[in-house]
C-alpha atoms as a PDB file:
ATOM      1  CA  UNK A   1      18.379  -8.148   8.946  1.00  0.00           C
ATOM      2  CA  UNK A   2      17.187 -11.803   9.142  1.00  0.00           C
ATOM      3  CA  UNK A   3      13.507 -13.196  10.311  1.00  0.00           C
ATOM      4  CA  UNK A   4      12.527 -11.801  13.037  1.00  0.00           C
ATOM      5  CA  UNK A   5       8.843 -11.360  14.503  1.00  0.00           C
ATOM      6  CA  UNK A   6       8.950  -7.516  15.341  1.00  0.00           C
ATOM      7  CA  UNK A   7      11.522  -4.626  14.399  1.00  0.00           C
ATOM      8  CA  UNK A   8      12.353  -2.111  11.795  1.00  0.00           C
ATOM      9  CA  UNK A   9      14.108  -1.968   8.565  1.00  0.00           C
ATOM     10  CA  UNK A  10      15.607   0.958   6.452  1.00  0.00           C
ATOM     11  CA  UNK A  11      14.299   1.329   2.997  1.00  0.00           C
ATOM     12  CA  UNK A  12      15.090   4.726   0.292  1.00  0.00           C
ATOM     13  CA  UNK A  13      16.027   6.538   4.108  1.00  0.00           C
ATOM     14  CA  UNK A  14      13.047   6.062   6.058  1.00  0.00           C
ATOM     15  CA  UNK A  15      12.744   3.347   8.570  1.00  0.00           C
ATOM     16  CA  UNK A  16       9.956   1.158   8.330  1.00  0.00           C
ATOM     17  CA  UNK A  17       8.310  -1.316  10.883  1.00  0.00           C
ATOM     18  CA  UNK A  18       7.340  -4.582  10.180  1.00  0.00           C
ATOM     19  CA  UNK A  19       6.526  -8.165  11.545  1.00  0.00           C
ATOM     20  CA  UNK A  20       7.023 -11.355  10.545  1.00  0.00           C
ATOM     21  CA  UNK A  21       5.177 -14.599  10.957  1.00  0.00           C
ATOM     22  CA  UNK A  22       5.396 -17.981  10.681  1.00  0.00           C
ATOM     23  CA  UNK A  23       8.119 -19.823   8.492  1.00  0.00           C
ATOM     24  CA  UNK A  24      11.793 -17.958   7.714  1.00  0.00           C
ATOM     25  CA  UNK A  25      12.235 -17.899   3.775  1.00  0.00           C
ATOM     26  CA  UNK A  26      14.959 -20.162   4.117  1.00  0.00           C
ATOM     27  CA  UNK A  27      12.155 -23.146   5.029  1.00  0.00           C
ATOM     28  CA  UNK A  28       9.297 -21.721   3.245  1.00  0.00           C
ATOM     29  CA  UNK A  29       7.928 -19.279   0.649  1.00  0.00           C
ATOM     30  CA  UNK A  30       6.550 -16.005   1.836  1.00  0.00           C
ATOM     31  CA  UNK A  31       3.922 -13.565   1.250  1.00  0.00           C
ATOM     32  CA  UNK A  32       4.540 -10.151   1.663  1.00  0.00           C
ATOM     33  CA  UNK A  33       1.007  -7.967   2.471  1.00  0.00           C
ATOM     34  CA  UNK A  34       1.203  -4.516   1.381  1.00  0.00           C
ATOM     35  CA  UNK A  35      -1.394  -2.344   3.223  1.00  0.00           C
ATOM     36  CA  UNK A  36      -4.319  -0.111   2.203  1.00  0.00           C
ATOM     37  CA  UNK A  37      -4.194   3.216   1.807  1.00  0.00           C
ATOM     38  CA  UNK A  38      -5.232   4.584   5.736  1.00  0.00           C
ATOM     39  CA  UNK A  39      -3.681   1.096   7.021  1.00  0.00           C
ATOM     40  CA  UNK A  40      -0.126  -0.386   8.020  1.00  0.00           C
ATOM     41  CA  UNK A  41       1.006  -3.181   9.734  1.00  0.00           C
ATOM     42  CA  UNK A  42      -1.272  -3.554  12.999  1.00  0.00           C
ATOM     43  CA  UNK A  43      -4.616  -2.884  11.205  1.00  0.00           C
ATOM     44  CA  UNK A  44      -3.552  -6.348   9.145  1.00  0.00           C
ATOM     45  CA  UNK A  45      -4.866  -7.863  13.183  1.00  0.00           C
ATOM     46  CA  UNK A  46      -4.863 -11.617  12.914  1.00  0.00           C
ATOM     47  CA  UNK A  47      -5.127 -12.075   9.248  1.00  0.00           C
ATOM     48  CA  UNK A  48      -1.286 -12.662   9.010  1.00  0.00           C
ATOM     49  CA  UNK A  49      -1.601 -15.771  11.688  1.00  0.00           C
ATOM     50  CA  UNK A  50      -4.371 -16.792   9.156  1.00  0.00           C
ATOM     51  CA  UNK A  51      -2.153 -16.986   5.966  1.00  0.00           C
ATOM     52  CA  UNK A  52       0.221 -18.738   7.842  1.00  0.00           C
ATOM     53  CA  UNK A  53      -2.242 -21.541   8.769  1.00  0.00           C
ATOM     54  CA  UNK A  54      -4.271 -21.640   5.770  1.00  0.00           C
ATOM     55  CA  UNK A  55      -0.933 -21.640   3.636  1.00  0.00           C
ATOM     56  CA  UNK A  56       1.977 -22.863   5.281  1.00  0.00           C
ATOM     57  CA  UNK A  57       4.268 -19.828   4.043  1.00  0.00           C
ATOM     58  CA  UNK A  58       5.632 -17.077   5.974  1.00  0.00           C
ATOM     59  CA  UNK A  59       4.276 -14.195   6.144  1.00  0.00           C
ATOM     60  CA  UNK A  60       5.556 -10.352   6.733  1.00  0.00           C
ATOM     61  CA  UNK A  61       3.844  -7.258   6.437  1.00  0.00           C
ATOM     62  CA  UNK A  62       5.369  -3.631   6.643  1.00  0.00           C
ATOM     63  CA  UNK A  63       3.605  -0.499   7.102  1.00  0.00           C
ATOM     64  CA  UNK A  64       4.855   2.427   4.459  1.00  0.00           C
ATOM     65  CA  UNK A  65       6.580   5.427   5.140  1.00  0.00           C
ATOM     66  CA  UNK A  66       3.985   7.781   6.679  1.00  0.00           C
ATOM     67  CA  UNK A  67       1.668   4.745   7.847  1.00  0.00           C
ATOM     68  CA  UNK A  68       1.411   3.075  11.668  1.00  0.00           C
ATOM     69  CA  UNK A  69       5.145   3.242  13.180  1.00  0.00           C
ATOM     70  CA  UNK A  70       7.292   3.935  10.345  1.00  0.00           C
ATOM     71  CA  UNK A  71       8.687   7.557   9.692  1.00  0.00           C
ATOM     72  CA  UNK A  72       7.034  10.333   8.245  1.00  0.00           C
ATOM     73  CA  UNK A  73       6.294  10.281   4.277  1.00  0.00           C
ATOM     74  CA  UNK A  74       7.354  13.812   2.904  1.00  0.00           C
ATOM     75  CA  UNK A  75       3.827  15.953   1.751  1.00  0.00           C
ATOM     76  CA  UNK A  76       1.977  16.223  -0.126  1.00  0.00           C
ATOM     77  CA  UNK A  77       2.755  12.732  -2.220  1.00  0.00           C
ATOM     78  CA  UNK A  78       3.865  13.351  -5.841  1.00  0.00           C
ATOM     79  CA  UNK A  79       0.900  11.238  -8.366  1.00  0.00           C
ATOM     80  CA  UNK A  80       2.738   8.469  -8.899  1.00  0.00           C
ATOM     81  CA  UNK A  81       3.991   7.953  -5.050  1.00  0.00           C
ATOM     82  CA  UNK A  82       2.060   4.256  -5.570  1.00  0.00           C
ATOM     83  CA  UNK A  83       4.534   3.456  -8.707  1.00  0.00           C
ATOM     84  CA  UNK A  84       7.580   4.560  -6.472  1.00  0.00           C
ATOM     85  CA  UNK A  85       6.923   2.696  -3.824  1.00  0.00           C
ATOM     86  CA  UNK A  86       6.323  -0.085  -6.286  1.00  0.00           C
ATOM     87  CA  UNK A  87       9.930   0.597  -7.837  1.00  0.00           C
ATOM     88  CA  UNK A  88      11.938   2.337  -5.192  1.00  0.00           C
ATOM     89  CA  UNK A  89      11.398   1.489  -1.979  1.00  0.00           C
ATOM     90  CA  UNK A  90       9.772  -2.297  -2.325  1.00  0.00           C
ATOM     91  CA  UNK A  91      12.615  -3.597  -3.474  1.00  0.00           C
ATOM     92  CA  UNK A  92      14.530  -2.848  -0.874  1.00  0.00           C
ATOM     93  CA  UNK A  93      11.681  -4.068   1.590  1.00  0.00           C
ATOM     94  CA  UNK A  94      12.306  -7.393  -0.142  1.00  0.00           C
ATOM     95  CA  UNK A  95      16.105  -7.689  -0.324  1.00  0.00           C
ATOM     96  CA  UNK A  96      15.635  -6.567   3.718  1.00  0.00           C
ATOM     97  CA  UNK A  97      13.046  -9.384   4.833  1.00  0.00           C
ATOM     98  CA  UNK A  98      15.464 -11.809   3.079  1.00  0.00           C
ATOM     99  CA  UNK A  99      12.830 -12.626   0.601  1.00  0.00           C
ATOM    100  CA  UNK A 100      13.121 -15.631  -1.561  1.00  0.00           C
ATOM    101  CA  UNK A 101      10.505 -17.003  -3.283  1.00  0.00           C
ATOM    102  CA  UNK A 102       6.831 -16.294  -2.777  1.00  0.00           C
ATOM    103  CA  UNK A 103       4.396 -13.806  -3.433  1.00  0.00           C
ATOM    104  CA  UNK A 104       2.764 -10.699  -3.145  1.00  0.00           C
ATOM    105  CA  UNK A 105      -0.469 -10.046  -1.760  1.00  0.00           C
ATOM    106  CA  UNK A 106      -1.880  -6.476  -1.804  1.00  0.00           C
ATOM    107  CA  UNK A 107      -5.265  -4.766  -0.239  1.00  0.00           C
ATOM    108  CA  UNK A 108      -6.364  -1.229  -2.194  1.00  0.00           C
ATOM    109  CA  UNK A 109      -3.315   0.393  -2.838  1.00  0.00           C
ATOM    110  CA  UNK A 110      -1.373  -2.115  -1.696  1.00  0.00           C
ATOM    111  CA  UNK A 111      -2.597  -4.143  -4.664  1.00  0.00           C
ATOM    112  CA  UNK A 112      -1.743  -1.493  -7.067  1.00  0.00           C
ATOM    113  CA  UNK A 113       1.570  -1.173  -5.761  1.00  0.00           C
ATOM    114  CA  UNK A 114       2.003  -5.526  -5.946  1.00  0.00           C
ATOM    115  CA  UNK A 115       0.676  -5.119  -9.686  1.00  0.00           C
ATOM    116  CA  UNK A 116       3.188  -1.993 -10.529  1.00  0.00           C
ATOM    117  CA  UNK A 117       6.323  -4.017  -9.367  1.00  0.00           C
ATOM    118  CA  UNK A 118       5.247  -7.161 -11.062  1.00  0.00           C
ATOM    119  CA  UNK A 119       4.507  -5.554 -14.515  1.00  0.00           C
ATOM    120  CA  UNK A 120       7.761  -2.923 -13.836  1.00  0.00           C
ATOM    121  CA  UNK A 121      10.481  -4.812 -12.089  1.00  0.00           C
ATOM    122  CA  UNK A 122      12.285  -8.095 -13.365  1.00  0.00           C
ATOM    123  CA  UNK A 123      11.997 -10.254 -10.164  1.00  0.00           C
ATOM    124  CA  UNK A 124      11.474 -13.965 -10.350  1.00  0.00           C
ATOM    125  CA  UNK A 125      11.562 -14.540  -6.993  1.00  0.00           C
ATOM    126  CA  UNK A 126       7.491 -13.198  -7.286  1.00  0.00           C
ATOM    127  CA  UNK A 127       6.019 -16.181  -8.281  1.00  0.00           C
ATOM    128  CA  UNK A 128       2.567 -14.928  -8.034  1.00  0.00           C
ATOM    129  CA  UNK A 129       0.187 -11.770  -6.592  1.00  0.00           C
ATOM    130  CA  UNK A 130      -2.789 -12.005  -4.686  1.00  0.00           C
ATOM    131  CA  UNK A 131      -5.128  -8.760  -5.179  1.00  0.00           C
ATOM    132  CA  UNK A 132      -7.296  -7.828  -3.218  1.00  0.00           C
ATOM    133  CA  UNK A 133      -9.995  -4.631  -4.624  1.00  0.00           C
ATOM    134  CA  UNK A 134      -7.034  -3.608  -6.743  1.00  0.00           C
ATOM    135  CA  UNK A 135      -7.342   0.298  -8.176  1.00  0.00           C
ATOM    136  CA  UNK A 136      -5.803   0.950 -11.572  1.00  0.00           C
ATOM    137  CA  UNK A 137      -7.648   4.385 -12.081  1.00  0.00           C
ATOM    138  CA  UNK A 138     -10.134   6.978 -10.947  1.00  0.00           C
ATOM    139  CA  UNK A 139     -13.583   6.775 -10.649  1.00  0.00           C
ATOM    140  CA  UNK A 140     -16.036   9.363  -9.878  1.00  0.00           C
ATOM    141  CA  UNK A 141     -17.966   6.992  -7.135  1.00  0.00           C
ATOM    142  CA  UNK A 142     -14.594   5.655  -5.652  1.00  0.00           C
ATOM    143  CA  UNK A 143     -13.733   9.543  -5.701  1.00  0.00           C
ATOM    144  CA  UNK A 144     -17.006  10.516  -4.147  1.00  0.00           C
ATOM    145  CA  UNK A 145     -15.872   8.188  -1.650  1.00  0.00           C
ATOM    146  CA  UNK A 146     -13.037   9.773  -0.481  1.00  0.00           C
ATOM    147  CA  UNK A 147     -14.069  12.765  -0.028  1.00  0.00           C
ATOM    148  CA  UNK A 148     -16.639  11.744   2.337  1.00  0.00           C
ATOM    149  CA  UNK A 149     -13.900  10.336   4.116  1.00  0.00           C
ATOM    150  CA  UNK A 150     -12.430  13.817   4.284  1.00  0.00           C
ATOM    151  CA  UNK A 151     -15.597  15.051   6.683  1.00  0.00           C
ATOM    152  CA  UNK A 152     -15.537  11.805   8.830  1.00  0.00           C
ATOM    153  CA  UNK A 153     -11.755  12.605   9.236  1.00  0.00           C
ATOM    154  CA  UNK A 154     -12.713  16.360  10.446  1.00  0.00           C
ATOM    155  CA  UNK A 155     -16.168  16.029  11.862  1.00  0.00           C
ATOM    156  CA  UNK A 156     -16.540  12.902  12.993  1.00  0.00           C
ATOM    157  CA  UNK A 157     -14.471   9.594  15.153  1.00  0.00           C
ATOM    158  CA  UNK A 158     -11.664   8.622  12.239  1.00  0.00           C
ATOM    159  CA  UNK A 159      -9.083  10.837  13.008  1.00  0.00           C
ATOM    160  CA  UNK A 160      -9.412   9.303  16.681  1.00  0.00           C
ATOM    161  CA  UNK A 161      -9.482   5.625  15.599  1.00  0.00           C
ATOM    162  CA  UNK A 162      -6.593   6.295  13.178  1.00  0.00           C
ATOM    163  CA  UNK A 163      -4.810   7.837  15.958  1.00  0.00           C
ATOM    164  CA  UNK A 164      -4.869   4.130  18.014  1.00  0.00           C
ATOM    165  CA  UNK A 165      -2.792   2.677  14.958  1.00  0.00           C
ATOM    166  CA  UNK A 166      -0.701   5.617  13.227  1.00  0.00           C
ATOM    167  CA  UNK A 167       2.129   8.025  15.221  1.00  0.00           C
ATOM    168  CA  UNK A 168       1.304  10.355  12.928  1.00  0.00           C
ATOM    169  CA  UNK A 169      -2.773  10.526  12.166  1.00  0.00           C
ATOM    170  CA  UNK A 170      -2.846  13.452  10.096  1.00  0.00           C
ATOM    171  CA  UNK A 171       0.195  12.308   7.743  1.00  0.00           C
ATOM    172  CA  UNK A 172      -1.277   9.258   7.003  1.00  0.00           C
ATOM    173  CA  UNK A 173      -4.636  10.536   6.378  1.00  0.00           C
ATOM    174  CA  UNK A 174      -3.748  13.609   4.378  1.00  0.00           C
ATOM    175  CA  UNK A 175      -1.202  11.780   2.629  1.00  0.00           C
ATOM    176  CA  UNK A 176      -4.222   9.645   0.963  1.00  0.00           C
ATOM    177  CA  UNK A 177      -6.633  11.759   0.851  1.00  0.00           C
ATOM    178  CA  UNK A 178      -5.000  14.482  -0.458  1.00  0.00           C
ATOM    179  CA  UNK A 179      -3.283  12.761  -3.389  1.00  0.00           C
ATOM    180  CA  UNK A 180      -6.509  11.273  -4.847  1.00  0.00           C
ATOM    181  CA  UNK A 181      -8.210  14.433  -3.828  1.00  0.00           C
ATOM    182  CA  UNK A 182      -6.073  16.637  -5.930  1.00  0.00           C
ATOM    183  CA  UNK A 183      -7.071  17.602  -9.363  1.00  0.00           C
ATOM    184  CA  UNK A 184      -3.466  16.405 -10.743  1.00  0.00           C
ATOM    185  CA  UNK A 185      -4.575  13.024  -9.883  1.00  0.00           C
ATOM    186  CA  UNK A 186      -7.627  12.548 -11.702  1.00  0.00           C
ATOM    187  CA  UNK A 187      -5.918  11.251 -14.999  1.00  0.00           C
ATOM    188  CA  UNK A 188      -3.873   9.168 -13.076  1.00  0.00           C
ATOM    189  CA  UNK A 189      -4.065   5.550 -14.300  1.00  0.00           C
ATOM    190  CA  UNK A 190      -1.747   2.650 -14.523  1.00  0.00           C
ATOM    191  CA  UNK A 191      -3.637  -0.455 -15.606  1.00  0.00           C
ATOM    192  CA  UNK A 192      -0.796  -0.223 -18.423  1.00  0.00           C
ATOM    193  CA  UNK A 193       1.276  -2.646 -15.985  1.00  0.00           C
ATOM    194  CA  UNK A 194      -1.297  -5.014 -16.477  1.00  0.00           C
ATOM    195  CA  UNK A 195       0.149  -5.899 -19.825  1.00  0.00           C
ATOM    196  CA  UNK A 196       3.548  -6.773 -18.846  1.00  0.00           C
ATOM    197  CA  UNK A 197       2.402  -9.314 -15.960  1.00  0.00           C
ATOM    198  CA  UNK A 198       3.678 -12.874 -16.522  1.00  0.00           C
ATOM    199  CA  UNK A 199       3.043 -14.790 -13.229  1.00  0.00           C
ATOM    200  CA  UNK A 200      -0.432 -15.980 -12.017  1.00  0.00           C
ATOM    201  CA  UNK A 201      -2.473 -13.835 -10.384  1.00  0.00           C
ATOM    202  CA  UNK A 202      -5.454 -14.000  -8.400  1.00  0.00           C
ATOM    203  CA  UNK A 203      -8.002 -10.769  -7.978  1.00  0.00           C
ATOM    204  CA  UNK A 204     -10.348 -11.034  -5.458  1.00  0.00           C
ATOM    205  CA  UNK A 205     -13.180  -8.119  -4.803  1.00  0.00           C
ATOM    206  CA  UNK A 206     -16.351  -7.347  -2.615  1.00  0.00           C
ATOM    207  CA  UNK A 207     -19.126  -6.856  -4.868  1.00  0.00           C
ATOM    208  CA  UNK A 208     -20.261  -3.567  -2.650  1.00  0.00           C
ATOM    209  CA  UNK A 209     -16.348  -2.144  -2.731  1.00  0.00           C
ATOM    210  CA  UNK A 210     -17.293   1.538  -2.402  1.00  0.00           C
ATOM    211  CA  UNK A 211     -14.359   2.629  -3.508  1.00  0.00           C
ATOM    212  CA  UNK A 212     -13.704   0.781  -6.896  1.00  0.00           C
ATOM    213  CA  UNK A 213     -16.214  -0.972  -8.989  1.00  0.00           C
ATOM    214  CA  UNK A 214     -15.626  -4.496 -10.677  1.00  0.00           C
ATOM    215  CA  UNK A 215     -14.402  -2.307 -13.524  1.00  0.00           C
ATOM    216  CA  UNK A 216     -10.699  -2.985 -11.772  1.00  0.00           C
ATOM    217  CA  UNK A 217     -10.976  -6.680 -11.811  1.00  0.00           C
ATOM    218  CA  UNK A 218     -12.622  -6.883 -15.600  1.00  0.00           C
ATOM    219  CA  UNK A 219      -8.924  -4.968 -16.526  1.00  0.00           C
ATOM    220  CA  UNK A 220      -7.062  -7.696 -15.257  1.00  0.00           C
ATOM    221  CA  UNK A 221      -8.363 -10.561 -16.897  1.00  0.00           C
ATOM    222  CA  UNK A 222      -8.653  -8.685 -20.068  1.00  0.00           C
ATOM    223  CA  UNK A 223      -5.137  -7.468 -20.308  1.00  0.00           C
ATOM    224  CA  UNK A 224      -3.325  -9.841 -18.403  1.00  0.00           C
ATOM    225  CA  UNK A 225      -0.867 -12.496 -20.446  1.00  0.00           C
ATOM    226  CA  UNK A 226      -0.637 -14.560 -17.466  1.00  0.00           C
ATOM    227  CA  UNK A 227      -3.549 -17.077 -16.229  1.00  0.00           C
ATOM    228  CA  UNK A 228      -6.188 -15.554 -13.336  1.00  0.00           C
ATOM    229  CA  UNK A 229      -8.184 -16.239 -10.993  1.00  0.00           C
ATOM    230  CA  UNK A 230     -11.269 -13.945 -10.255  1.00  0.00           C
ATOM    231  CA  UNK A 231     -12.671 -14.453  -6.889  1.00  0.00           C
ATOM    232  CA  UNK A 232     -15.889 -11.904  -6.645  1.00  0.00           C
ATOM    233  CA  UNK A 233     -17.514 -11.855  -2.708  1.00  0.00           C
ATOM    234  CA  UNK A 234     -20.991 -11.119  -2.338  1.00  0.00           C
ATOM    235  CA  UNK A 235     -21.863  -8.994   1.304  1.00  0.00           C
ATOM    236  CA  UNK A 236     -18.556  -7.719   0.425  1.00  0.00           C
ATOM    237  CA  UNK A 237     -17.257  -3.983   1.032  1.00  0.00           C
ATOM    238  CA  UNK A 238     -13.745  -2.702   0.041  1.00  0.00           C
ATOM    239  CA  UNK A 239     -11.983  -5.010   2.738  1.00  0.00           C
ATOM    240  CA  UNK A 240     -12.725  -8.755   1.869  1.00  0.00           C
ATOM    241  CA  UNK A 241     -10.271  -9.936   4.316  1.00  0.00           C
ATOM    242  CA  UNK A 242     -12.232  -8.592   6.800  1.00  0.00           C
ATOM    243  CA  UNK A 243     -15.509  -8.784   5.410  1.00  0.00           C
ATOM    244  CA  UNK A 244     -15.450 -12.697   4.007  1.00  0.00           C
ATOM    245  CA  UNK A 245     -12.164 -13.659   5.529  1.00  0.00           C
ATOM    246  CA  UNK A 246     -12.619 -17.151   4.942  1.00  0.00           C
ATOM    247  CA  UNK A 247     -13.649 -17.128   1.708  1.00  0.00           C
ATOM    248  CA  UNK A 248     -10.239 -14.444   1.088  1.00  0.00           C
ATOM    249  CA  UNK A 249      -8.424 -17.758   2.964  1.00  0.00           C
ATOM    250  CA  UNK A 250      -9.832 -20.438   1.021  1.00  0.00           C
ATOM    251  CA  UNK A 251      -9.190 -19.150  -2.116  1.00  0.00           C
ATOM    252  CA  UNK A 252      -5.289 -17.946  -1.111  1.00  0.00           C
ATOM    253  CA  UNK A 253      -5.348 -21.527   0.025  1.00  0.00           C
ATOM    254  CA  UNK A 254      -5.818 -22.989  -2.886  1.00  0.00           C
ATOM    255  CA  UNK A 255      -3.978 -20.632  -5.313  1.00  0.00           C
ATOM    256  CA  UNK A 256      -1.202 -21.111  -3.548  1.00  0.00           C
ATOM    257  CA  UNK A 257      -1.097 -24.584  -3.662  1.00  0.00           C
ATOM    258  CA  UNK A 258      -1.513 -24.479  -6.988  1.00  0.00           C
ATOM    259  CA  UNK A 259       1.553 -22.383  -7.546  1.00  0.00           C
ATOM    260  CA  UNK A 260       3.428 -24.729  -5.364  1.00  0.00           C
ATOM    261  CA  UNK A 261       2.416 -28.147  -7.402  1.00  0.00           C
ATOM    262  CA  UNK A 262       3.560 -25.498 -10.739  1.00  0.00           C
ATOM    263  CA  UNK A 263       6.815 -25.022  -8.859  1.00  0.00           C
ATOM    264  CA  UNK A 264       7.651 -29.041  -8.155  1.00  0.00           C
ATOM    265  CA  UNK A 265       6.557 -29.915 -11.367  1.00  0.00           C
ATOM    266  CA  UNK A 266       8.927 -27.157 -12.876  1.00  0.00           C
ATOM    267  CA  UNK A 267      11.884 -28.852 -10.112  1.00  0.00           C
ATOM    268  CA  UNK A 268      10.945 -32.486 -11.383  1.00  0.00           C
ATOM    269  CA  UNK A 269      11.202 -31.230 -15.292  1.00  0.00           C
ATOM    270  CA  UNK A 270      14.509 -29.649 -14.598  1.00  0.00           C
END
């Protein structure tokens, strides 16, 4: 496919959008953003252009099937559709970008979905995660949460703003809502992934994230094998790269210099 700024690849059958910025992976690691649950590629804005300043890597960011430009998702989503995207479809994202060494940065679900492929997949061309308000279970409050989304979405402005970003509105809406909504999905939990991580990892959260608690955060350094970095934001909501961007920058920054020093040192020792 190559490294190009704009265009769409082909992943499990659906075509995906995504752009790319900055440095190819042939001159430069990358970090791959995986999106929210009601987000995709466009709702990333200028944060990309960030990264790529504040780290030097490249940068690409997709938008999941059912999400911004990309095709339709099939509903409603099974309960583990986080944990197949995770093991189906991202690495196929991956192989398509021409991915080579880097890492994975996830908002929300996109987190979840960074952790699941880390802790299930054998890939050491992930040399680290960055995770943003990562969700490893349900909570009643985060739950509470979403279902007030459900009456902004049909009562109030969301389903217009989403419609700005998302071909589809109601897909990507229902397709979240719906799955954590169900009662099949209240059980669900996969902080076992956790265990099986074995690359650094830095977890960064809003103290005021509505829709998880700090709960997430305490699982990963308490489980994890690997070394981590907690970074927790005060005026903070469920978005810290939006809420205390450069705080979310500095600390990316720096974690990713430190895997790069790792990464010589490993080259010189070899």
């Amino acid at each position: 496919m190559g490294w190009k700024p704009d265009g769409r690849l082909t992943a499990a059958g659906k075509e995906l959008e995504y752009s790319c910025f900055g440095p190819a992976p042939d001159t430069a690691p990358t970090i791959l953003l995986l999106h929210e649950g009601l987000g995709c590629t466009a709702l990333w804005r200028d944060f990309p252009h960030a990264l790529v300043g504040a780290t030097g890597f490249g940068v690409c960011a997709y938008s999941r099937a059912g999400y911004g430009q990309s095709n339709p998702c099939d509903l409603p989503r099974p309960p583990d559709y986080m944990t197949r995207e995770a093991t189906v479809i991202l690495p196929e994202v991956l192989n398509a970008i021409g991915f080579r060494r880097g890492i994975l940065m996830g908002h929300s679900e996109g987190a979840t979905i960074a952790a699941i492929y880390a802790g299930s997949v054998i890939d050491h061309r992930v040399r680290g995660l960055v995770l943003m308000a990562p969700l490893f279970f349900t909570e009643d409050s985060g739950l509470a949460e979403i279902a007030r989304a459900k009456a902004a979405y049909e009562t109030g402005d969301l389903r217009a703003r989403m419609a700005k970003y998302h071909r589809n509105p109601d897909i990507a809406f229902r397709g979240w809502n719906e799955g954590w909504l169900h009662p099949d999905f209240r059980d669900w939990n996969v902080a076992d992934v956790i265990d099986y991580l074995r690359i650094p990892v830095l977890a960064i959260q809003g103290r005021e994230d509505q829709y998880g608690t700090l709960a997430h955060v305490t699982e990963i350094e308490t489980r994890s094998y690997a070394p981590v970095d907690t970074v927790i934001l005060d005026d903070c909501r469920h978005a810290p790269f939006v809420d205390q961007r450069q705080a979310v920058l500095d600390a990316v920054s720096e974690f990713t210099q430190r895997l790069e020093r790792i990464e010589a040192a490993d080259v010189l020792a070899g």
